[in-house]
C-alpha atoms as a PDB file:
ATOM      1  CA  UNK A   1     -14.840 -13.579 -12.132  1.00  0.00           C
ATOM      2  CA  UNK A   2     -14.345 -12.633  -8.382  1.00  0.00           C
ATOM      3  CA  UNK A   3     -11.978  -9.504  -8.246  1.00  0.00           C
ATOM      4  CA  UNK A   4     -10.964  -8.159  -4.743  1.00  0.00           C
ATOM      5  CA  UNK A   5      -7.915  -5.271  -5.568  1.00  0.00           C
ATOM      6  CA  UNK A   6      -6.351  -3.729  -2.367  1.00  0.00           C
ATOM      7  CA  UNK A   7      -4.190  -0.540  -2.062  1.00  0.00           C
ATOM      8  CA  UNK A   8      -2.796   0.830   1.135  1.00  0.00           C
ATOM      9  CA  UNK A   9      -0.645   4.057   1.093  1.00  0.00           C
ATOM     10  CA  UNK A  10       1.421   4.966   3.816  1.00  0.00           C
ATOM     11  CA  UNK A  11       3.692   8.304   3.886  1.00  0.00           C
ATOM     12  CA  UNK A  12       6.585   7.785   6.423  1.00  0.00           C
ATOM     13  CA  UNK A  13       7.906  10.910   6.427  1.00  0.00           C
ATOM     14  CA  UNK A  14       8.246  13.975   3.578  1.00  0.00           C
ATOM     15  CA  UNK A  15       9.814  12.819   1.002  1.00  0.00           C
ATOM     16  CA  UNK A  16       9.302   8.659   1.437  1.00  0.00           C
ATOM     17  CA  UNK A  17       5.878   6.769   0.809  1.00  0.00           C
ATOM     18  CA  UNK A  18       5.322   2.961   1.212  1.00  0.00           C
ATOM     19  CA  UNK A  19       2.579   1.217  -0.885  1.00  0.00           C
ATOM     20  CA  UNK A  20       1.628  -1.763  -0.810  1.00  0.00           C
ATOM     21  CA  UNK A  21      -0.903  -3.069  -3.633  1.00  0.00           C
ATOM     22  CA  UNK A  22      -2.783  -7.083  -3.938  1.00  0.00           C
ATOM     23  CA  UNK A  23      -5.528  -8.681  -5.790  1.00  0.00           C
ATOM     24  CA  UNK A  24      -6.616 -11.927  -6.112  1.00  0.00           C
ATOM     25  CA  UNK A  25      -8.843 -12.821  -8.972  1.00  0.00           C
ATOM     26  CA  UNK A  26     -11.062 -16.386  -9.109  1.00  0.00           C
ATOM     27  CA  UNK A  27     -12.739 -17.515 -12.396  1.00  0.00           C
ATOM     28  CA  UNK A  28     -15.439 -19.065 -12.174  1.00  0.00           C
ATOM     29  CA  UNK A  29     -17.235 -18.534 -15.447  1.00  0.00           C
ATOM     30  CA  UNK A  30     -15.498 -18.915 -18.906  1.00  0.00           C
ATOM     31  CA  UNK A  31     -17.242 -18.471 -22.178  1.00  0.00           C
ATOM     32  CA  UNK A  32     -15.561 -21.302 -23.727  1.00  0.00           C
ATOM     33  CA  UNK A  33     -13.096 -24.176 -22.536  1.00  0.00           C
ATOM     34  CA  UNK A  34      -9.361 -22.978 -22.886  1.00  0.00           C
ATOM     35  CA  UNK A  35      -6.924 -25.263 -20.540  1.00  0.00           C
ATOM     36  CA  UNK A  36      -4.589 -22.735 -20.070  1.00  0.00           C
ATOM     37  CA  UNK A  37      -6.948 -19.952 -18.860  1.00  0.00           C
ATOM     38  CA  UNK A  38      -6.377 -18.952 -15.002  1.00  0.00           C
ATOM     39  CA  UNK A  39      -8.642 -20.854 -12.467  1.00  0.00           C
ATOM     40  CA  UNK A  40      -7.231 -18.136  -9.757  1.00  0.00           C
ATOM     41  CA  UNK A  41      -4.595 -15.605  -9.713  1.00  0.00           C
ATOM     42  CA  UNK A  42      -2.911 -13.818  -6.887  1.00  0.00           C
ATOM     43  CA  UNK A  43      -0.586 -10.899  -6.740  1.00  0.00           C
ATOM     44  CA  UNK A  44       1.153  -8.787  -3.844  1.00  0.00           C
ATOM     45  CA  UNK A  45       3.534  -5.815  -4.500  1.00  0.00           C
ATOM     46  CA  UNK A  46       5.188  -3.557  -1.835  1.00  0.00           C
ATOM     47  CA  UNK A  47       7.219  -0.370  -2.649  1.00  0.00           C
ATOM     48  CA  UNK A  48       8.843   2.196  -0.818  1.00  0.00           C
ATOM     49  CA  UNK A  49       9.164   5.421  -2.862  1.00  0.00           C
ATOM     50  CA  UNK A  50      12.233   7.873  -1.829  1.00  0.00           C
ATOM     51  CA  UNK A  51      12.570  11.204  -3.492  1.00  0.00           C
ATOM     52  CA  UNK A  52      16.314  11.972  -3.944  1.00  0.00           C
ATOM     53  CA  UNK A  53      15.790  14.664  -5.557  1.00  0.00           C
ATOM     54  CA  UNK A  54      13.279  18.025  -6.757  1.00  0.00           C
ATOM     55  CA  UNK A  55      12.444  15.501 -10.109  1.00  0.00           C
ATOM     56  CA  UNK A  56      14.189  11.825  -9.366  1.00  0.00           C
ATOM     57  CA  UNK A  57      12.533   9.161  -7.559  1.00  0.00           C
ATOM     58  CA  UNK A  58      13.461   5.759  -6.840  1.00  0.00           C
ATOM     59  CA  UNK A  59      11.792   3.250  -5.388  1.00  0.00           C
ATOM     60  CA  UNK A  60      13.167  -0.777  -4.418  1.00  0.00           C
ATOM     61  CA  UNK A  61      10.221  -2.935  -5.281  1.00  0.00           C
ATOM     62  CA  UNK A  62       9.570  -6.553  -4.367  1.00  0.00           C
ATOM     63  CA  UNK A  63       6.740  -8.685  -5.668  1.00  0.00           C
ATOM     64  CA  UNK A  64       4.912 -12.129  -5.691  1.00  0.00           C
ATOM     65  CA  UNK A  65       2.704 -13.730  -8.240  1.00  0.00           C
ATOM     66  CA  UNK A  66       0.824 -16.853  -8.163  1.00  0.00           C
ATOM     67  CA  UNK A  67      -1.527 -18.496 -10.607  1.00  0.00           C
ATOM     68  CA  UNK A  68      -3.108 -21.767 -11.272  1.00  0.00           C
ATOM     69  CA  UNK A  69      -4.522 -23.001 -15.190  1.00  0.00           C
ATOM     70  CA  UNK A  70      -7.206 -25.085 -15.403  1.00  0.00           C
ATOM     71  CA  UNK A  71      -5.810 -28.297 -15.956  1.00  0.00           C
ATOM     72  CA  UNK A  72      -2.770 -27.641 -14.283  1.00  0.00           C
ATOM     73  CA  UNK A  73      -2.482 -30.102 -10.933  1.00  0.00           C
ATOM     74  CA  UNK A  74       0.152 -27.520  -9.080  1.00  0.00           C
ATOM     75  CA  UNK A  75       0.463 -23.571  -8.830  1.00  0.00           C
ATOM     76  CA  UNK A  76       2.968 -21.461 -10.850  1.00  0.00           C
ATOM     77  CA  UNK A  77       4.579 -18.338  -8.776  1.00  0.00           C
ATOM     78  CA  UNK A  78       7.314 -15.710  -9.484  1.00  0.00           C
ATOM     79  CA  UNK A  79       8.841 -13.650  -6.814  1.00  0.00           C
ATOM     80  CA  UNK A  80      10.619 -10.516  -8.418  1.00  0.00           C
ATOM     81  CA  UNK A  81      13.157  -7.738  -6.420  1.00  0.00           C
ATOM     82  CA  UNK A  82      13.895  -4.785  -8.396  1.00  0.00           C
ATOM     83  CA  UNK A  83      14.453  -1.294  -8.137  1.00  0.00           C
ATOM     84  CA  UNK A  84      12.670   1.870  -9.876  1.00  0.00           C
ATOM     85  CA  UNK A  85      14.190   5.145 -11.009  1.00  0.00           C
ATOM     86  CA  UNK A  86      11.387   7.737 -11.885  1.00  0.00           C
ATOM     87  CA  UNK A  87      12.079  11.234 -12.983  1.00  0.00           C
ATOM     88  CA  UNK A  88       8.790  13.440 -13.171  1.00  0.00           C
ATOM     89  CA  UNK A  89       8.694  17.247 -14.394  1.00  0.00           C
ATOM     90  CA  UNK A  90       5.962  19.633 -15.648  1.00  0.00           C
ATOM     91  CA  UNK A  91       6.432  21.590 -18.907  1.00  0.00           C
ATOM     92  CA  UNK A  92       5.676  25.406 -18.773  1.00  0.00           C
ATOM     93  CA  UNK A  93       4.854  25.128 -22.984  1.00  0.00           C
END
């Protein structure tokens, strides 16, 4: 397997980050014959986090994902919009 991961962070301004995250993966060695194992998968996610608050985050997301199996003739791919709420706080215990 061939694995090439990429992250890039970018902070706009205080309070708002952009990342943007890929990797594409080729197999090329399998231990044994499975049709429906990957021959090549490819992935690409960008995300702009905005803190709205001292603790609450939220972040709009889009993403694409593309694989092929091995005995497939044609590419399957998902493209996915969403949004992320994310509250984060430390405990004095």
């Amino acid at each position: 397997m061939i694995s090439m991961p990429a992250i890039w962070l970018i902070t706009l301004r205080d309070g708002i980050k952009f990342q943007l995250e890929s990797y594409f993966r080729d197999y090329f060695l399998y231990s044994r014959y499975v049709g429906t194992d990957f021959k090549y998968e490819f992935n690409l996610t960008g995300r702009m986090d905005v803190k709205i608050h001292k603790d609450l985050s939220i972040a709009p997301y889009v993403s694409y994902f593309e694989a092929r199996s091995r005995e497939a003739s044609a590419a399957g791919s998902n493209f996915m919009i969403g949004l992320s709420f994310a509250y984060a706080d430390i405990f004095n215990l």
